[in-house]
N, C-alpha and C. Protein backbone atom coordinates (compact mmCIF):
# COMPACT_ATOMS: atom_id res chain seq x y z
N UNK A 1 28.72 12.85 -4.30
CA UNK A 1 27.80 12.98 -3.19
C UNK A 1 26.48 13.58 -3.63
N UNK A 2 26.32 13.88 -4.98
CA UNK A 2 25.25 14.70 -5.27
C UNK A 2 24.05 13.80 -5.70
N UNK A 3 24.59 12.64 -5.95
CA UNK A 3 23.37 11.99 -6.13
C UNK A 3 22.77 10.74 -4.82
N UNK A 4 23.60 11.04 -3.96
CA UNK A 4 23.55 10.43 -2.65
C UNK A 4 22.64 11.24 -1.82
N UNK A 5 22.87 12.38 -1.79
CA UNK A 5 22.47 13.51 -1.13
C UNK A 5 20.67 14.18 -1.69
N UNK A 6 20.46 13.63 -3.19
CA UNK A 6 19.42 13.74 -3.88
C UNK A 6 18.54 12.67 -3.28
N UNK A 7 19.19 11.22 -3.13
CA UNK A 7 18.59 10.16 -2.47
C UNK A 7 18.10 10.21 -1.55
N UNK A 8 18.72 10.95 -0.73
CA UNK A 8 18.30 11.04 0.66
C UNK A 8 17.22 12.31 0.67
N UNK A 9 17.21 12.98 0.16
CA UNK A 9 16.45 14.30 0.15
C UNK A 9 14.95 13.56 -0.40
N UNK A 10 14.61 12.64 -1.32
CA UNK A 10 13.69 12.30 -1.76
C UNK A 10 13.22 10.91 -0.72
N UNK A 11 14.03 10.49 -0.60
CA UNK A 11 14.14 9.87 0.99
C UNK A 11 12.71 10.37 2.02
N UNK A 12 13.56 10.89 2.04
CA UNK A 12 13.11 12.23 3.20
C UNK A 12 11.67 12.77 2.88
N UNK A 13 10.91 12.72 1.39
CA UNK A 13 10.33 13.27 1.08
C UNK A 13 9.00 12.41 1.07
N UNK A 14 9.49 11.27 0.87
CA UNK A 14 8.86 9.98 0.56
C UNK A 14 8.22 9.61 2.11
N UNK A 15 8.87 9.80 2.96
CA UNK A 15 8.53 8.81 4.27
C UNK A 15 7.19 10.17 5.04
N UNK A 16 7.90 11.53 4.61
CA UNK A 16 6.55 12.66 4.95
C UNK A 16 5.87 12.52 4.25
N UNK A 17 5.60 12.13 2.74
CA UNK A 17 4.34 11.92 2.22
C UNK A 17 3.43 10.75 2.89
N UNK A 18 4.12 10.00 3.21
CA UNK A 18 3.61 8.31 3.78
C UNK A 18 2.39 9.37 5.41
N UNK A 19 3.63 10.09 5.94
CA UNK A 19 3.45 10.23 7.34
C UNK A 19 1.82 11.29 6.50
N UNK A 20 2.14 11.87 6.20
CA UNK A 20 0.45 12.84 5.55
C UNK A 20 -0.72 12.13 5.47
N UNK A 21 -0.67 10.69 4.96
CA UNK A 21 -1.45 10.04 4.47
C UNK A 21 -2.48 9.73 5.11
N UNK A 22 -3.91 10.40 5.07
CA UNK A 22 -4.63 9.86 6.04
C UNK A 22 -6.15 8.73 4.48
N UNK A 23 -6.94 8.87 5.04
CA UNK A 23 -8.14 7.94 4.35
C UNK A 23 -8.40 8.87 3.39
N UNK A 24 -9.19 10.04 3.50
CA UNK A 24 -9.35 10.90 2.68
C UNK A 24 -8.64 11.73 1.23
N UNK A 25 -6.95 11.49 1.68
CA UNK A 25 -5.89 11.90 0.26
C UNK A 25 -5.27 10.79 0.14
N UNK A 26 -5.28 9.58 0.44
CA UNK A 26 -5.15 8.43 0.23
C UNK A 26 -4.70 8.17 -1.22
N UNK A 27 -5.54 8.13 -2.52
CA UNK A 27 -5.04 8.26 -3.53
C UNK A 27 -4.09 9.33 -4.17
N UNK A 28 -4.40 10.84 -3.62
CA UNK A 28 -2.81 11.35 -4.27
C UNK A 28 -2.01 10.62 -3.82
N UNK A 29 -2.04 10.98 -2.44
CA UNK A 29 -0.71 10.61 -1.86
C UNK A 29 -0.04 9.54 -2.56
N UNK A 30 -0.65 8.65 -2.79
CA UNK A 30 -0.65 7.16 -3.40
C UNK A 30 0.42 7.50 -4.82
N UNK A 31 -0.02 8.09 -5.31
CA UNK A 31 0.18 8.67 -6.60
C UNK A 31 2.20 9.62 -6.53
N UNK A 32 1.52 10.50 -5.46
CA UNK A 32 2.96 11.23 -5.08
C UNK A 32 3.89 10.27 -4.79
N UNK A 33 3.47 8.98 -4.27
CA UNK A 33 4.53 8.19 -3.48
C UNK A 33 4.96 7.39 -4.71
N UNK A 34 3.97 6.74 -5.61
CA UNK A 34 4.94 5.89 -7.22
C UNK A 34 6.18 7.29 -7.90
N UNK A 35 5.65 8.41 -7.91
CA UNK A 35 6.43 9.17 -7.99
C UNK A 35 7.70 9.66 -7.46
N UNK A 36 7.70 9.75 -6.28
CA UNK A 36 9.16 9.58 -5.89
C UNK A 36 9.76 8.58 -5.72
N UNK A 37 8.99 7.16 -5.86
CA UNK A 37 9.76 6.26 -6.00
C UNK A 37 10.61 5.85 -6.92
N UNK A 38 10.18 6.13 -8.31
CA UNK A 38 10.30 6.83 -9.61
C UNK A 38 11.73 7.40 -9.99
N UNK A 39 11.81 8.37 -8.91
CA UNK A 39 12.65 8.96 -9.13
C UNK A 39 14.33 8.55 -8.31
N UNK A 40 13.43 8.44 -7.20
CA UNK A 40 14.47 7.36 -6.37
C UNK A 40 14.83 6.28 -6.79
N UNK A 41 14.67 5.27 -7.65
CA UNK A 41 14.95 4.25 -8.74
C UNK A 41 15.69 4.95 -9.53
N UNK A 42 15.53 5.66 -10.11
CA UNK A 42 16.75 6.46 -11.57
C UNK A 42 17.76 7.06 -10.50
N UNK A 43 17.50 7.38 -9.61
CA UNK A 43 18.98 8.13 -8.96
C UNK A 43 19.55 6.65 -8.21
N UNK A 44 19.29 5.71 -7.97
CA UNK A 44 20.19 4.58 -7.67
C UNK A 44 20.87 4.17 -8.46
N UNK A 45 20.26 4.24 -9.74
CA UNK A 45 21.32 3.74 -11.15
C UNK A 45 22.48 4.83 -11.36
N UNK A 46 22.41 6.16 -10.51
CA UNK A 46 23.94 7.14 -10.71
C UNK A 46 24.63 6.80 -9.70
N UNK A 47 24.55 6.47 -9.15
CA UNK A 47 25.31 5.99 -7.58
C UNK A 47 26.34 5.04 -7.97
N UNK A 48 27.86 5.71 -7.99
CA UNK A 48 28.84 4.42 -7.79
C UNK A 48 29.68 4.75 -6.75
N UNK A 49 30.80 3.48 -6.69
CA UNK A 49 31.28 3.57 -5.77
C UNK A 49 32.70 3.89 -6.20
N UNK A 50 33.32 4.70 -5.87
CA UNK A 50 33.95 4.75 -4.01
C UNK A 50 33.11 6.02 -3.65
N UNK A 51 32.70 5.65 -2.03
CA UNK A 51 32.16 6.31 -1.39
C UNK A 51 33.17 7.06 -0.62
N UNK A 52 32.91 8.48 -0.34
CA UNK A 52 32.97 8.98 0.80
C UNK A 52 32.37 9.15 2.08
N UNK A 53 33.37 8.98 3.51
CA UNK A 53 32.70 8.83 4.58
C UNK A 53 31.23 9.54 4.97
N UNK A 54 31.10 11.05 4.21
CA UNK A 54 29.83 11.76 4.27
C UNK A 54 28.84 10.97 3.59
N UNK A 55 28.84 10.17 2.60
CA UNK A 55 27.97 8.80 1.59
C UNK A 55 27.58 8.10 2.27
N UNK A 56 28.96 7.58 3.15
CA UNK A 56 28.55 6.57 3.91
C UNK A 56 27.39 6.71 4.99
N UNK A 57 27.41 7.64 5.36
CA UNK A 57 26.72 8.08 6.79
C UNK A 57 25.08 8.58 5.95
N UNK A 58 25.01 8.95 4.82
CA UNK A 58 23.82 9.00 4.59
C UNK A 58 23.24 7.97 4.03
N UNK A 59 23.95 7.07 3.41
CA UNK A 59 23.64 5.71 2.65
C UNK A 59 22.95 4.68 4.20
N UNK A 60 23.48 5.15 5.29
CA UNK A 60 23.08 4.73 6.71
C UNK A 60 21.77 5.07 7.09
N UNK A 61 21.63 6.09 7.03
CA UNK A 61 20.66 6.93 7.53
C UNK A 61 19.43 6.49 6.09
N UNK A 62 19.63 6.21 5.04
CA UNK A 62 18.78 6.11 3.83
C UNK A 62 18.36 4.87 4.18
N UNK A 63 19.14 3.85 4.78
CA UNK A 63 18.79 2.63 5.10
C UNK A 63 17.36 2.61 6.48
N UNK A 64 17.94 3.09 7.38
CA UNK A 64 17.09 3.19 8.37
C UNK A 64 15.47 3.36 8.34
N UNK A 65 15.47 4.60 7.39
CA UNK A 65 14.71 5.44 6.47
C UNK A 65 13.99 4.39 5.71
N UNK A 66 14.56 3.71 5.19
CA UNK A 66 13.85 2.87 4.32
C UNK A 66 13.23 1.75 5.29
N UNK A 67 13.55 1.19 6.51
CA UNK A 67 13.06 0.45 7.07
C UNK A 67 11.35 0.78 8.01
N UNK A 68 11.72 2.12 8.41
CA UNK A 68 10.25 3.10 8.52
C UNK A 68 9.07 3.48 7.38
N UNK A 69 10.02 3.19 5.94
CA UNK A 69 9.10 3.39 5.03
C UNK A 69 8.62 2.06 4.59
N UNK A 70 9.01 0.87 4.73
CA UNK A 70 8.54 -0.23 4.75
C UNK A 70 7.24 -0.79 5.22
N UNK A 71 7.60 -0.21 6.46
CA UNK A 71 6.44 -0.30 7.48
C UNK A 71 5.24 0.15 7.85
N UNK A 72 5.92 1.58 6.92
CA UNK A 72 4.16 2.54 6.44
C UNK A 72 3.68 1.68 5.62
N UNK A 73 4.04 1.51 4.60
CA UNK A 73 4.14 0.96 2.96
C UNK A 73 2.87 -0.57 3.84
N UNK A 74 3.35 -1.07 3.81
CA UNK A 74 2.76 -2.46 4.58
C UNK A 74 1.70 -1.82 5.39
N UNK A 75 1.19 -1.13 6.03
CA UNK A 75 0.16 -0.21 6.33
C UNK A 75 -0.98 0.14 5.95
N UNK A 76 -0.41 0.57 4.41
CA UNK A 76 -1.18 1.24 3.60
C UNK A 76 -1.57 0.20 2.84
N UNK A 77 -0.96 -0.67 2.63
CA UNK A 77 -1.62 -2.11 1.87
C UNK A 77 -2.44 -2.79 2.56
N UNK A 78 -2.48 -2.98 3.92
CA UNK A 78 -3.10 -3.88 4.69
C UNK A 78 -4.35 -3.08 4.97
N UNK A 79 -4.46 -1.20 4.96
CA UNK A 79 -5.75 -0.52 5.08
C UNK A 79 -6.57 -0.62 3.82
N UNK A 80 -5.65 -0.69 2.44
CA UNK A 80 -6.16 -0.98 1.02
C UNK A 80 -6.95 -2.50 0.97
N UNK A 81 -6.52 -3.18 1.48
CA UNK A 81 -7.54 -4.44 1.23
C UNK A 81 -7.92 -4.54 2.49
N UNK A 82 -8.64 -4.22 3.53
CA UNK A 82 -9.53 -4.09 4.49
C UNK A 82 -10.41 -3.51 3.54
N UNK A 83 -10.30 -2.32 3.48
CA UNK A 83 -11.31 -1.08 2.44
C UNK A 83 -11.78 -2.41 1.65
N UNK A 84 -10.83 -3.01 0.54
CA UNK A 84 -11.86 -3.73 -0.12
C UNK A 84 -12.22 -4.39 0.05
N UNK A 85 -11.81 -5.65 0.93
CA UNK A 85 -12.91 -6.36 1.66
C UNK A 85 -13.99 -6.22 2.13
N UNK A 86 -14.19 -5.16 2.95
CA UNK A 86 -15.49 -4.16 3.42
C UNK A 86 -16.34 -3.62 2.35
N UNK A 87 -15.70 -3.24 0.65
CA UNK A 87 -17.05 -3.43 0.09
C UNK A 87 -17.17 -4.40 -0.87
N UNK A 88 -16.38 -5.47 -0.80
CA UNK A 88 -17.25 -6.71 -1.21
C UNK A 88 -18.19 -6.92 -0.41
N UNK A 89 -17.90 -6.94 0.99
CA UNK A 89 -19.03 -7.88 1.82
C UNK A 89 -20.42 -6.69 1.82
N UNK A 90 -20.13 -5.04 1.24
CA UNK A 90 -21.06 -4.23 1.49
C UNK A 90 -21.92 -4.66 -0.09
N UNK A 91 -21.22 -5.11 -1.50
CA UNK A 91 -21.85 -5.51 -2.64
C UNK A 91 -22.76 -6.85 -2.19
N UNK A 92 -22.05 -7.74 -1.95
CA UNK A 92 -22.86 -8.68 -1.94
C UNK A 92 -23.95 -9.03 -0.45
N UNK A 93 -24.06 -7.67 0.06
CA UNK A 93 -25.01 -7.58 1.65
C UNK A 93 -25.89 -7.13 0.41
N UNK A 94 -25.93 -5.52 -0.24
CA UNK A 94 -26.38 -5.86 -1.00
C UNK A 94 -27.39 -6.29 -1.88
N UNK A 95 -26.40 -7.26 -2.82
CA UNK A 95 -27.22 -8.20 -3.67
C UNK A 95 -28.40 -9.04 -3.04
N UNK A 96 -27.97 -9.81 -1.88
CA UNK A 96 -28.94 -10.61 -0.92
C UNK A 96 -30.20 -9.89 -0.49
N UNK A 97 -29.62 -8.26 -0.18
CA UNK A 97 -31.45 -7.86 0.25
C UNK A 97 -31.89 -7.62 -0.88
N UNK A 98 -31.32 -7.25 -2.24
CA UNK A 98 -32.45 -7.12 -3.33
C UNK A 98 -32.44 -8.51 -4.11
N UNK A 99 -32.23 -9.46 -3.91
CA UNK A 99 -32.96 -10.83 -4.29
C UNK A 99 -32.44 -11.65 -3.43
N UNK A 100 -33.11 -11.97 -1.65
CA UNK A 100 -32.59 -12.96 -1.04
C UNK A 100 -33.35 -14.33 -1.33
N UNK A 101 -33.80 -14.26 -2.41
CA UNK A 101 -33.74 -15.79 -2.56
C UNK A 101 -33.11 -16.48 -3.91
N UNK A 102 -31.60 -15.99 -4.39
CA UNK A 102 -31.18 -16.11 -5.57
C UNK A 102 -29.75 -17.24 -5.09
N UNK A 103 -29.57 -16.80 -3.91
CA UNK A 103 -28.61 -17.94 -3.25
C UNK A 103 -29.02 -19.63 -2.73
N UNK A 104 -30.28 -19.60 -2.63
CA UNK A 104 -31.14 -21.19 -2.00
C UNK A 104 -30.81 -22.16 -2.75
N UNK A 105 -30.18 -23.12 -2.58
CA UNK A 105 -30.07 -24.32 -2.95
C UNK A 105 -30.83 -25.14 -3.16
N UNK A 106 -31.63 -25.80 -3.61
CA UNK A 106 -32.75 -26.65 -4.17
C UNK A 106 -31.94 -28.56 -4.14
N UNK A 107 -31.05 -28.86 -3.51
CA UNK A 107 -30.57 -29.98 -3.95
C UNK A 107 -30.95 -30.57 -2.74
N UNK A 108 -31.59 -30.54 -1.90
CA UNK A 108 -32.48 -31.71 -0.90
C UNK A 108 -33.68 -32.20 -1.44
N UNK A 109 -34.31 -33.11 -0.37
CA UNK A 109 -35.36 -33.54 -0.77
C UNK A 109 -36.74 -33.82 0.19
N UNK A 110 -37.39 -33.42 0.12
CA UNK A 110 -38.53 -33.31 1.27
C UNK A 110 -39.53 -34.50 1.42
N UNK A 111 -39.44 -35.66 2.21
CA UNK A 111 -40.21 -36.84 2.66
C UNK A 111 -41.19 -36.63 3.19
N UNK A 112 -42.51 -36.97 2.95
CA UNK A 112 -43.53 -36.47 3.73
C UNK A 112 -43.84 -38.21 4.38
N UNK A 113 -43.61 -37.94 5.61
CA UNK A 113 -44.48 -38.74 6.69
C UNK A 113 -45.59 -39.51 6.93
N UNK A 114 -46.18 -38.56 6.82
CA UNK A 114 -47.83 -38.62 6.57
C UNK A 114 -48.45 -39.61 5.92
N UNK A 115 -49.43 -40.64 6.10
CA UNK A 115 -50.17 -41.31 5.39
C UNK A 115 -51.54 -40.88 4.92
């Protein structure tokens, strides 16, 4: 149970770092979170079975857990490329006011009328 019980504790640790996360610590956090993931990966490889009913009930609860951390997780990716989308379009706004005429196409052709 000790490494069930470690799981869940980092579990646990993982989904309050998520919940902390605002724009501003964004990258620790970021950082803290490969880290316990880290670690939560090496403690799945001690985990065998036969379980006890107390395993069971946290292996439950780890599940759940993981479905809330999913959902941050997907969150934080979808605010990560907004952010960068927003400064591509802020690079190349940009590029255009310091040379808006580097984009003009030249491939028409101008008929003059006139006799």
């Amino acid at each position: 149970m000790d490494f069930v019980q470690q799981c869940f504790d980092i579990t646990k640790k993982l989904l309050q770092t998520l919940n902390e996360m605002t724009e501003s610590n964004r990258d620790e956090k970021i950082e803290a979170v490969e880290v316990l993931m880290e670690e939560r990966q090496q403690l799945f490889s001690h985990i065998q079975h036969p379980f006890s009913e107390a395993e069971m009930e946290l292996g439950k609860e780890i599940m759940k857990l993981n479905q809330v951390i999913d959902t941050k997780m997907n969150l934080v990716q979808v605010e990560i490329k907004r952010d960068m989308n927003n400064l591509n379009k802020k690079k190349s706004g940009v590029k255009k006011y310091t040379n808006p005429y580097e984009s003009l196409q030249f491939d028409g052709m101008f008929y003059d009328k006139k006799k």
